[in-house]
C-alpha atoms as a PDB file:
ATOM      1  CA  UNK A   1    -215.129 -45.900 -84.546  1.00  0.00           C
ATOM      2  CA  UNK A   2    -213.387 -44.458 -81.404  1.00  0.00           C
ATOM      3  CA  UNK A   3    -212.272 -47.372 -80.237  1.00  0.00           C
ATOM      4  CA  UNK A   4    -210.913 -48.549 -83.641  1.00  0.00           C
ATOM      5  CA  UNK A   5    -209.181 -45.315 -83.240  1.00  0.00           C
ATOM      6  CA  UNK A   6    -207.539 -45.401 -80.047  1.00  0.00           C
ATOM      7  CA  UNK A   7    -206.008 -49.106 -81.286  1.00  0.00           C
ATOM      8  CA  UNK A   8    -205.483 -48.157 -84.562  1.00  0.00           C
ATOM      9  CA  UNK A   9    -202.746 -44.773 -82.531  1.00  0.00           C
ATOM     10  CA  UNK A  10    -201.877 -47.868 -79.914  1.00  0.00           C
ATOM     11  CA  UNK A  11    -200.343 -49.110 -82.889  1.00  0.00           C
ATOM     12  CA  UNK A  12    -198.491 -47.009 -84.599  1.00  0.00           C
ATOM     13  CA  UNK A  13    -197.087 -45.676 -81.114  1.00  0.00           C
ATOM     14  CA  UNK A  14    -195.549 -49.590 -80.816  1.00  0.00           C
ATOM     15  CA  UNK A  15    -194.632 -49.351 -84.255  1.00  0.00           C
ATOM     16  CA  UNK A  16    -192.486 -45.878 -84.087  1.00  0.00           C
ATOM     17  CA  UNK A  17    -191.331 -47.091 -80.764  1.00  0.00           C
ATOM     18  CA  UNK A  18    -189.875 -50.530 -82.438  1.00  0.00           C
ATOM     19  CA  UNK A  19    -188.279 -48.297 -85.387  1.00  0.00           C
ATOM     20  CA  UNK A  20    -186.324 -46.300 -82.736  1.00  0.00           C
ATOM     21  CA  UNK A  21    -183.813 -48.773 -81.925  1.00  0.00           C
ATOM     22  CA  UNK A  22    -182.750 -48.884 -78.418  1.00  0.00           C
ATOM     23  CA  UNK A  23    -179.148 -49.150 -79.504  1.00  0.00           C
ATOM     24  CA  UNK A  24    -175.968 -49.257 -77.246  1.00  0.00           C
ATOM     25  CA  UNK A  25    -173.932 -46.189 -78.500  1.00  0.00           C
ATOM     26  CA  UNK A  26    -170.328 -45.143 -77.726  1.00  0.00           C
ATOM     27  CA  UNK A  27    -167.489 -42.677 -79.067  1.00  0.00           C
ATOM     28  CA  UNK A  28    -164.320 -44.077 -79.785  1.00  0.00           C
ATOM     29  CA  UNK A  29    -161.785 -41.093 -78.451  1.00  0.00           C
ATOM     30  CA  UNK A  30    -159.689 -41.146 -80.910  1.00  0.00           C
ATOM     31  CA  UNK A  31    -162.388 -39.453 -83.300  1.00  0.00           C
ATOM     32  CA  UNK A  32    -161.216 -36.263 -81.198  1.00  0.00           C
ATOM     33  CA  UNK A  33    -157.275 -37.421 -80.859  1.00  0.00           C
ATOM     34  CA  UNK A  34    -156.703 -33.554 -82.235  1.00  0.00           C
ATOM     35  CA  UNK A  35    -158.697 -32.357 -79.375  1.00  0.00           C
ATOM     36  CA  UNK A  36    -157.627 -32.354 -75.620  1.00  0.00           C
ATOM     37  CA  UNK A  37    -159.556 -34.485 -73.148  1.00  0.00           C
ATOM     38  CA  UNK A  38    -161.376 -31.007 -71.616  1.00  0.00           C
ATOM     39  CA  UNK A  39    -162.055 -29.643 -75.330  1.00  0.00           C
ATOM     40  CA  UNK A  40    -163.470 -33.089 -76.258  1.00  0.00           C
ATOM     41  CA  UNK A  41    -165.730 -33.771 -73.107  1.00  0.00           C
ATOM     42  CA  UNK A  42    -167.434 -30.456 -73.816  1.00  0.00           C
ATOM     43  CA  UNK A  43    -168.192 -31.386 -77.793  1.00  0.00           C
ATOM     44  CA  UNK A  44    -169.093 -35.300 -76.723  1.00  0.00           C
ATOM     45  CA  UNK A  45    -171.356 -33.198 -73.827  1.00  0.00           C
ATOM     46  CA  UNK A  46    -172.863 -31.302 -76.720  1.00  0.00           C
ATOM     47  CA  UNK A  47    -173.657 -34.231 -78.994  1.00  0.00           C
ATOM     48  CA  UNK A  48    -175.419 -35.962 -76.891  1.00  0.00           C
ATOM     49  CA  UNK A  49    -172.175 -38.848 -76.010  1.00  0.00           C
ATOM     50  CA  UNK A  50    -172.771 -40.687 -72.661  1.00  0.00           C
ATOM     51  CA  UNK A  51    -170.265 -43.623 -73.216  1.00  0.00           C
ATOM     52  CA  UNK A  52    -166.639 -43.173 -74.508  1.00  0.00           C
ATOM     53  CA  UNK A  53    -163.833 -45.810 -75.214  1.00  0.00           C
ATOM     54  CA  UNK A  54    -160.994 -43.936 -74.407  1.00  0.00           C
ATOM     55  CA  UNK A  55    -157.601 -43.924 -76.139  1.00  0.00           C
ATOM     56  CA  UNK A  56    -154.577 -43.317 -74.354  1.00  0.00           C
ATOM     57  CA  UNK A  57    -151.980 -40.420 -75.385  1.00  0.00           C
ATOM     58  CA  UNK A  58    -154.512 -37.328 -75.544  1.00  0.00           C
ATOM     59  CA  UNK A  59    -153.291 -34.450 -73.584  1.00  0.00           C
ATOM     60  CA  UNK A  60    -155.252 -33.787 -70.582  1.00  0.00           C
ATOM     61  CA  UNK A  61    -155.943 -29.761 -71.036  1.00  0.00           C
ATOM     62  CA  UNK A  62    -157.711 -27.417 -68.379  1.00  0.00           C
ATOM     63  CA  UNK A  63    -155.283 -27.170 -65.299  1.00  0.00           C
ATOM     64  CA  UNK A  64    -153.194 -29.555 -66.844  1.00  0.00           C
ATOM     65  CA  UNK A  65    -152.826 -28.511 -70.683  1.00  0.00           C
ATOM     66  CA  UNK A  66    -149.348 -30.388 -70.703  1.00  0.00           C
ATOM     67  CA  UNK A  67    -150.059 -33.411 -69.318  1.00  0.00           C
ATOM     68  CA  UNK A  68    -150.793 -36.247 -71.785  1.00  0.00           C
ATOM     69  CA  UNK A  69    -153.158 -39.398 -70.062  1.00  0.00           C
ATOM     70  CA  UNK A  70    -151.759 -42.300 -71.022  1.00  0.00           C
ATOM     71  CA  UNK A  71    -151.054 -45.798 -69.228  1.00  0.00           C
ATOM     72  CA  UNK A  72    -148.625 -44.341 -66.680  1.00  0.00           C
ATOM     73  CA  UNK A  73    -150.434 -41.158 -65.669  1.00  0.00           C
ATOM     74  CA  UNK A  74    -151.735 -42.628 -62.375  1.00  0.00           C
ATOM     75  CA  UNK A  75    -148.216 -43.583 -60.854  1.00  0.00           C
ATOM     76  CA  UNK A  76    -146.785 -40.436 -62.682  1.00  0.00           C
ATOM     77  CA  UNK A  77    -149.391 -37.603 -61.609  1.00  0.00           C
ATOM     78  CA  UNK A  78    -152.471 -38.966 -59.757  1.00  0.00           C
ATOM     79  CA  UNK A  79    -153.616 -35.339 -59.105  1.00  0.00           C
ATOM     80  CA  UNK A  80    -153.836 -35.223 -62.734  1.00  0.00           C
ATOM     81  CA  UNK A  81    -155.558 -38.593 -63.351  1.00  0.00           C
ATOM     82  CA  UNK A  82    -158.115 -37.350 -60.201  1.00  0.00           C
ATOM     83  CA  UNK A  83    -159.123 -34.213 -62.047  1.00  0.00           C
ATOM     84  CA  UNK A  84    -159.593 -35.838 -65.722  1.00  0.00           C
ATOM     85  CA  UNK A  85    -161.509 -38.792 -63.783  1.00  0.00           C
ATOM     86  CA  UNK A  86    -163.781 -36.142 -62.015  1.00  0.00           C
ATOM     87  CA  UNK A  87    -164.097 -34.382 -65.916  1.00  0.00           C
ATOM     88  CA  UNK A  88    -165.696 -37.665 -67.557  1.00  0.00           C
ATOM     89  CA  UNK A  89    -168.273 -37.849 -64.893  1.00  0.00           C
ATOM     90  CA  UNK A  90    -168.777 -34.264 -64.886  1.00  0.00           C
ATOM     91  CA  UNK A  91    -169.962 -34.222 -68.257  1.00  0.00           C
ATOM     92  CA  UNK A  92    -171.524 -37.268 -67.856  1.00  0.00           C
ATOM     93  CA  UNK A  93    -169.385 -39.632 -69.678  1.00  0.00           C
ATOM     94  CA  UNK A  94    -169.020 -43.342 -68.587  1.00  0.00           C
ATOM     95  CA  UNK A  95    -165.482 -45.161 -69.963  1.00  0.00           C
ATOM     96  CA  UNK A  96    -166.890 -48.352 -70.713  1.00  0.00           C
ATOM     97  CA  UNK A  97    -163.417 -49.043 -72.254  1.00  0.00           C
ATOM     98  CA  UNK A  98    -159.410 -48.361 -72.778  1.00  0.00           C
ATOM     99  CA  UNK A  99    -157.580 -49.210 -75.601  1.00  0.00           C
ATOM    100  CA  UNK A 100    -156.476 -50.254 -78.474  1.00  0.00           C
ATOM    101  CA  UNK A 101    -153.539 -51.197 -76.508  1.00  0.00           C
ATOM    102  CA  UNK A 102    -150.204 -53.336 -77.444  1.00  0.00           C
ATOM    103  CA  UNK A 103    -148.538 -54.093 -74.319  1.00  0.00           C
ATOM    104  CA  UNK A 104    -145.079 -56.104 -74.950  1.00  0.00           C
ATOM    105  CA  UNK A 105    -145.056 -57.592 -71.177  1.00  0.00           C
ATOM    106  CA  UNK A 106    -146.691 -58.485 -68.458  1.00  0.00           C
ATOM    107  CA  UNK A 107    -145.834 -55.404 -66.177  1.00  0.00           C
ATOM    108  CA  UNK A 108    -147.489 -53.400 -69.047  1.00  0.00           C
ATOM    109  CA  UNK A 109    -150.650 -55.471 -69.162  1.00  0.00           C
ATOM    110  CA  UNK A 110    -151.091 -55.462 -65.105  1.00  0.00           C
ATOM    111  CA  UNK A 111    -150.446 -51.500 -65.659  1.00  0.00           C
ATOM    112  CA  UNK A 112    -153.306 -51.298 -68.176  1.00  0.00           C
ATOM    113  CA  UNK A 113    -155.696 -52.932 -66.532  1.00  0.00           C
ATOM    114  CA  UNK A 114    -155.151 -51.077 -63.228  1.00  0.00           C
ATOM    115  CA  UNK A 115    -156.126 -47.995 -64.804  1.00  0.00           C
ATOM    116  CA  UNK A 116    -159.218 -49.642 -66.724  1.00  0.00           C
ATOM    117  CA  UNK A 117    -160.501 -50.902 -63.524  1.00  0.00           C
ATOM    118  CA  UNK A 118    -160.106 -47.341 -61.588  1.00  0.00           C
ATOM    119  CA  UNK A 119    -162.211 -45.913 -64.609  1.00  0.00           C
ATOM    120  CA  UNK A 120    -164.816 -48.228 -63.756  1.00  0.00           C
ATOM    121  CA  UNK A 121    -164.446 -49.749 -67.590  1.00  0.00           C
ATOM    122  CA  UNK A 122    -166.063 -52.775 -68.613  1.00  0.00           C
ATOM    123  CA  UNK A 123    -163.889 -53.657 -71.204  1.00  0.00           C
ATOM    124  CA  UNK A 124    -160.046 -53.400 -72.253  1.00  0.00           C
ATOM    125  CA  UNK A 125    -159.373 -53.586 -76.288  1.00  0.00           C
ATOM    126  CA  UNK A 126    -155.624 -55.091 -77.457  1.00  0.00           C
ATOM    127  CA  UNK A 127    -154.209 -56.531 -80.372  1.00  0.00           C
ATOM    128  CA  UNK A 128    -152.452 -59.276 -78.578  1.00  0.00           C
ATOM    129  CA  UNK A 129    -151.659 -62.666 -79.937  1.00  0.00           C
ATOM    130  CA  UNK A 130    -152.845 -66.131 -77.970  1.00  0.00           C
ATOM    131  CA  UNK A 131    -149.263 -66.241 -75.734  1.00  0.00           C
ATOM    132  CA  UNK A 132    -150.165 -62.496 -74.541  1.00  0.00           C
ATOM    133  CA  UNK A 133    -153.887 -63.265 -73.855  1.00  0.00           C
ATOM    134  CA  UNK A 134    -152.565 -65.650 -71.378  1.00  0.00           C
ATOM    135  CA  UNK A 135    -150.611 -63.118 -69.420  1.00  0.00           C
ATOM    136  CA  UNK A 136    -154.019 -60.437 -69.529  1.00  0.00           C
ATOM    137  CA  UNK A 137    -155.828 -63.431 -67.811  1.00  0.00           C
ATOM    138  CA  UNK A 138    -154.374 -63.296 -64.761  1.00  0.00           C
ATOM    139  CA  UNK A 139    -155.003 -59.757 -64.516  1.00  0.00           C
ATOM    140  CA  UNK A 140    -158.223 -58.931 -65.836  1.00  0.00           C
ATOM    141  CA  UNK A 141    -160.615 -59.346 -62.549  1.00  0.00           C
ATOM    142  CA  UNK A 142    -164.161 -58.450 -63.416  1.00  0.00           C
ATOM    143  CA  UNK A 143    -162.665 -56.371 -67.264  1.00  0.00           C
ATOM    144  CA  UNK A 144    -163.081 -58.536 -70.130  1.00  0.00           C
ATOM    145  CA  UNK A 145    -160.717 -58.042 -72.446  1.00  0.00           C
ATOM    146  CA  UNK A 146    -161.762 -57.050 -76.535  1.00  0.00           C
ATOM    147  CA  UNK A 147    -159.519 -58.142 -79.012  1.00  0.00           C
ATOM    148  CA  UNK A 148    -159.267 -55.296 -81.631  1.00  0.00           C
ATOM    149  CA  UNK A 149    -158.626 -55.363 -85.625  1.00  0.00           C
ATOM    150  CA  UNK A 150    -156.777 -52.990 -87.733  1.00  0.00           C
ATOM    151  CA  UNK A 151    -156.377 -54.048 -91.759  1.00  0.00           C
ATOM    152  CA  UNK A 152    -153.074 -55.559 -91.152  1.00  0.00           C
ATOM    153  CA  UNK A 153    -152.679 -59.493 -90.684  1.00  0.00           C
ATOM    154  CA  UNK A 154    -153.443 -61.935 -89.089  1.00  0.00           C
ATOM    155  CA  UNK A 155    -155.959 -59.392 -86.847  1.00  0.00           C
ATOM    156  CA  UNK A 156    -157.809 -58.301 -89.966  1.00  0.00           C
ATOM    157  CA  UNK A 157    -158.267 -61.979 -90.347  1.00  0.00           C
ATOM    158  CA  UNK A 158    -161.676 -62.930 -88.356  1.00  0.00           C
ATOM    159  CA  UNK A 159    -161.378 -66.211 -88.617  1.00  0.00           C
ATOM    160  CA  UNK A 160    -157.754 -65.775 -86.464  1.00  0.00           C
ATOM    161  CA  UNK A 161    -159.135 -64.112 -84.142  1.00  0.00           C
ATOM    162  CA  UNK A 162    -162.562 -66.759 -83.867  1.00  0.00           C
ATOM    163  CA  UNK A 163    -159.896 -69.230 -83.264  1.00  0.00           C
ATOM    164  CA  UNK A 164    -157.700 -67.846 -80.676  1.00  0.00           C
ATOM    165  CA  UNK A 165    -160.669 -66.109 -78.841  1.00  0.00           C
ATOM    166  CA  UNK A 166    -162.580 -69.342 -78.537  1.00  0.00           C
ATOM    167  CA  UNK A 167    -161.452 -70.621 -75.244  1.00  0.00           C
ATOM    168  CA  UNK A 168    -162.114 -67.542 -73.275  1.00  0.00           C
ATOM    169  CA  UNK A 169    -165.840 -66.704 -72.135  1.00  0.00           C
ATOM    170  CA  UNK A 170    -164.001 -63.311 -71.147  1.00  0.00           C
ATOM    171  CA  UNK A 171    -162.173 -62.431 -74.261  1.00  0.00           C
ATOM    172  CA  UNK A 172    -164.195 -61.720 -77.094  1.00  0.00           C
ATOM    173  CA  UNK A 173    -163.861 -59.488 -80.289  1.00  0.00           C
ATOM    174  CA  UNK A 174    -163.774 -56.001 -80.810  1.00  0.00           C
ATOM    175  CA  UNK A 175    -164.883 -56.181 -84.265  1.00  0.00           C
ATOM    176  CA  UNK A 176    -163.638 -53.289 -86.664  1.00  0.00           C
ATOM    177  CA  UNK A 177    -165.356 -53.575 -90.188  1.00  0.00           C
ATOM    178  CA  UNK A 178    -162.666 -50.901 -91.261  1.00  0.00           C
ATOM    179  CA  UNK A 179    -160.101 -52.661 -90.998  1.00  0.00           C
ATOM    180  CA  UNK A 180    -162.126 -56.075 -92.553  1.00  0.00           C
ATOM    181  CA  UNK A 181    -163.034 -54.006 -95.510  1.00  0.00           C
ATOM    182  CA  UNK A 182    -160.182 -52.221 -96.392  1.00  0.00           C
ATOM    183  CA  UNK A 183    -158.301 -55.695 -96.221  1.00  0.00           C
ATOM    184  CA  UNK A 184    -160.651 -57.051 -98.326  1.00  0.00           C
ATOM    185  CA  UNK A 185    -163.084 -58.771 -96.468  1.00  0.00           C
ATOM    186  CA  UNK A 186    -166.459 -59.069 -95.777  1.00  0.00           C
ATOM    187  CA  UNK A 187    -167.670 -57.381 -93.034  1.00  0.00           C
ATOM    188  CA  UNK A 188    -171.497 -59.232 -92.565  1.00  0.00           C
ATOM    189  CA  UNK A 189    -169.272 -62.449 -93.199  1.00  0.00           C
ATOM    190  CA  UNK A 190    -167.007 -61.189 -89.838  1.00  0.00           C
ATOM    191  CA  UNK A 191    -170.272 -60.604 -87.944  1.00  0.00           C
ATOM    192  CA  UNK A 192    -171.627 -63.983 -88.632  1.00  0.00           C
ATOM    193  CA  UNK A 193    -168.145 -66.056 -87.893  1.00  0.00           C
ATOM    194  CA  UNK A 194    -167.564 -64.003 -84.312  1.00  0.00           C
ATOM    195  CA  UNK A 195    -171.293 -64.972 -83.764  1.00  0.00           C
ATOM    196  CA  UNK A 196    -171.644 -65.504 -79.815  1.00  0.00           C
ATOM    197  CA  UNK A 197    -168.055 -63.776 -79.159  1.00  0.00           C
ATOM    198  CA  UNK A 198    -168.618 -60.221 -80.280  1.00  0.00           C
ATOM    199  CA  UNK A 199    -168.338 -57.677 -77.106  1.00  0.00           C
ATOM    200  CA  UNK A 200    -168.157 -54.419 -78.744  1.00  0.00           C
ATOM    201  CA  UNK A 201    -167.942 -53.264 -82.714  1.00  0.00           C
ATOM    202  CA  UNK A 202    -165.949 -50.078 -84.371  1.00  0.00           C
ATOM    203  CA  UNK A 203    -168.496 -49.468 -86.692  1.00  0.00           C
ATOM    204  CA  UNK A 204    -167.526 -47.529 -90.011  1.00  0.00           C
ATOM    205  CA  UNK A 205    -168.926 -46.556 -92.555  1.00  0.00           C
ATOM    206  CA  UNK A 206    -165.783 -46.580 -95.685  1.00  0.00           C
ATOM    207  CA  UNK A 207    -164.990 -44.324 -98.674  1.00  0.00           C
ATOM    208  CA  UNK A 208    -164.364 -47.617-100.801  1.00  0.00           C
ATOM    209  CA  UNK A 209    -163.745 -51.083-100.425  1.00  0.00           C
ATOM    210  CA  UNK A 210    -160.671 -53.029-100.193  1.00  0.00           C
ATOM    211  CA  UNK A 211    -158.384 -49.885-100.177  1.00  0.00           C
ATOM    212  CA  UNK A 212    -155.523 -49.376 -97.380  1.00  0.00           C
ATOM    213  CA  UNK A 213    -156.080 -45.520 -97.792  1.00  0.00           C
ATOM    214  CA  UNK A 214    -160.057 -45.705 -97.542  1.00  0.00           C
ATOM    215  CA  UNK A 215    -161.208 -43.153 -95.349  1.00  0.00           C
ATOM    216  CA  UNK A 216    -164.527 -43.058 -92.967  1.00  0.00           C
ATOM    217  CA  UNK A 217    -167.719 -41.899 -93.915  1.00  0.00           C
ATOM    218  CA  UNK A 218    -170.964 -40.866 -91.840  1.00  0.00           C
ATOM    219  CA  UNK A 219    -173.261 -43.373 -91.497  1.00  0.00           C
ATOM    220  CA  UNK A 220    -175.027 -44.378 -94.898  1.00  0.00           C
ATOM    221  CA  UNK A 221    -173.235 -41.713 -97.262  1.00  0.00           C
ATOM    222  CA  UNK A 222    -170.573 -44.907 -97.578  1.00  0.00           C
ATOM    223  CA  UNK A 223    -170.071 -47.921 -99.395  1.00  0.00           C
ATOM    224  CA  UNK A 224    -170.831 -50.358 -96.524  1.00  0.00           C
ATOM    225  CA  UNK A 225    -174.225 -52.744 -96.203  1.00  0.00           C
ATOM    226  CA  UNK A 226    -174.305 -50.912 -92.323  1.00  0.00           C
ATOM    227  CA  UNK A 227    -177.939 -51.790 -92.067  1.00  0.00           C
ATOM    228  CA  UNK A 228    -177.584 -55.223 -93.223  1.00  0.00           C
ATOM    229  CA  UNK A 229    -174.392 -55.318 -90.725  1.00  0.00           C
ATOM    230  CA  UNK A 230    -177.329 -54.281 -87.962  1.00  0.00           C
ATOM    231  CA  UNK A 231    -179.644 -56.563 -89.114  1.00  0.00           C
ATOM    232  CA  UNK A 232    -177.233 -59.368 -88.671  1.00  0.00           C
ATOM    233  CA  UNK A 233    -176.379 -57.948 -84.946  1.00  0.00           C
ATOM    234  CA  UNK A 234    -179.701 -57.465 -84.471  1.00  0.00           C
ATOM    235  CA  UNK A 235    -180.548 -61.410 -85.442  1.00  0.00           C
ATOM    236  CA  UNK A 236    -177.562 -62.104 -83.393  1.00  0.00           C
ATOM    237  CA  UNK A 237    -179.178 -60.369 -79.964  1.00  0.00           C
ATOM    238  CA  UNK A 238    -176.503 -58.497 -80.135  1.00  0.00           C
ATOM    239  CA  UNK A 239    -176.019 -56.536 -76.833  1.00  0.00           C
ATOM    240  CA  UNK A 240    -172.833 -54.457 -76.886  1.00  0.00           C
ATOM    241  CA  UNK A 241    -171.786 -51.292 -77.614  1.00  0.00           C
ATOM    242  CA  UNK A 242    -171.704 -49.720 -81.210  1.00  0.00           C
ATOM    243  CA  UNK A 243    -168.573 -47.498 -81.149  1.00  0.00           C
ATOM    244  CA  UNK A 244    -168.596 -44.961 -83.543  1.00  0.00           C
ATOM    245  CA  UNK A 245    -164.653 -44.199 -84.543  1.00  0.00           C
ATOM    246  CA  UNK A 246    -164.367 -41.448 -87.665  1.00  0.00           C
ATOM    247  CA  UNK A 247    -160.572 -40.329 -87.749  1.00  0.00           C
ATOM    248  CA  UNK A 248    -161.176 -37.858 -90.748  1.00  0.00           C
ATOM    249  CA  UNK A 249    -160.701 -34.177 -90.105  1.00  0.00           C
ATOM    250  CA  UNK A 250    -164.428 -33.505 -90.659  1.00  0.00           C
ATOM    251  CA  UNK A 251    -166.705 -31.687 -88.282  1.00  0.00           C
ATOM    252  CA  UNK A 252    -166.790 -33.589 -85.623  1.00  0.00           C
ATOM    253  CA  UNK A 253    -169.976 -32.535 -84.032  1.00  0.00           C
ATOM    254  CA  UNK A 254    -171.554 -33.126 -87.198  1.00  0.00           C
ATOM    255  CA  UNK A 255    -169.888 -36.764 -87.506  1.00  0.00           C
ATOM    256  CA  UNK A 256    -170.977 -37.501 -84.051  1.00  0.00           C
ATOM    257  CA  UNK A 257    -175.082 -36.280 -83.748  1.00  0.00           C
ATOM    258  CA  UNK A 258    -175.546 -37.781 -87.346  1.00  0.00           C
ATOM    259  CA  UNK A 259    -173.980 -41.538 -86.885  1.00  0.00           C
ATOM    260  CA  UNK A 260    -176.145 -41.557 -83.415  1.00  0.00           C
ATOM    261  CA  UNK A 261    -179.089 -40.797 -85.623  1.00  0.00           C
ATOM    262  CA  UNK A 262    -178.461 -43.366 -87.828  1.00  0.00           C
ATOM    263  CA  UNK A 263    -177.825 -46.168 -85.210  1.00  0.00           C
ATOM    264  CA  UNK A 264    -181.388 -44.631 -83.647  1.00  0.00           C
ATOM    265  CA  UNK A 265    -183.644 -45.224 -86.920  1.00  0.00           C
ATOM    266  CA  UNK A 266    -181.856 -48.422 -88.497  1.00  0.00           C
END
């Protein structure tokens, strides 16, 4: 009967540990755009965030309460970059990305990805068309570069963005079911047509479907199949970061600990 015991706990311990899904998680910056970069380390600190995707334009804060970080900040006021680069790791926060970005040139794109690589990013996110993903490639080095969609066409599109990712075994998708399902479409259909070519996913949850105005939701108080969109990822071996992105003016800490939770037990 002991024994029967001790297998019978063995199991359930592999059991509970296979329901808590070893998921990996990011924040999408612009969930605290409101917020200054110091204001917003502290709260990600709080919430438990280790990996951000950050989005250029938020004002620095601390010493520097003026000084926005955006594309140009290193050549502008490397002090300033310095002392928000030393912030992330102080609160423990690794940019895995930058973006989205819409760089019209090539200078701009060479910019970009200078100041993704001295982040130590993986990734770079864009909405760029096929003639601009030409010009990222000779920049990119070790980044691969994520190719982002709002609702707007052709980006909203997945079956564009299948197509002109194809060729690349560095540019993939940055799949954003947002915009898919306020444009209409399907967003377990996206997930199975980027199959192989998905790097990272905004993952929202959405007030309605295939409404322009729609706005976020937490995890699983929405209208969106988000565990059948995990289940497909999870069929998929998916292995890139969920990034959760909530725009609203809601709590944010709130927003934050209870999407991680969800993404932990689904």
């Amino acid at each position: 009967m002991k024994k029967l015991l001790i297998l019978f706990v063995a199991a359930l311990s592999i059991a509970a540990a296979a329901f808590a899904k070893d998921r990996k998680v990011a924040v999408q910056s612009y969930t605290c755009y409101s917020y200054n970069l110091a204001d917003m380390c502290d709260l990600f600190e709080a919430a438990g965030v280790e990996n951000v995707e950050l989005c250029l334009g938020q004002l620095i804060g601390g010493d520097y309460p003026k000084t926005r970080f955006d594309e140009n900040i290193m050549e502008r006021d490397p002090k300033a970059f310095e002392y928000a680069k030393k912030m992330f790791k102080d609160h423990g926060l690794n940019i895995i990305s930058v973006g989205v970005n819409y760089p019209k040139n090539e200078a701009q794109i060479e910019k970009l990805c200078r100041l993704a690589k001295a982040l130590g990013c993986q990734y770079i996110s864009a909405e760029s068309k096929p003639e601009i993903i030409e010009l990222w490639l000779k920049h990119l080095g070790d980044l691969k570069l994520t190719i982002h969609n709002h609702h707007s066409l052709p980006f909203a599109d997945y079956n564009y963005v299948a197509k002109i990712i194809a060729p690349y075994s560095n540019v993939g998708a940055c799949a954003d079911n947002g915009g898919w399902t306020r444009a209409g479409f399907d967003s377990i259909e996206g997930l199975k047509v980027l199959k192989g070519k998905i790097f990272t996913v905004h993952l929202k949850d959405q007030e309605k479907l295939g409404k322009t105005d729609s706005n976020a939701k937490i995890y699983g108080t929405g209208c969106i199949d988000l565990k059948g969109m995990l289940a497909e990822l999870d069929a998929q071996n998916f292995d890139g970061y969920l990034i959760i992105e909530h725009g609203n003016y809601d709590d944010k800490y709130q927003v934050i600990k209870r999407d991680i939770e969800f993404l932990k037990n689904n």
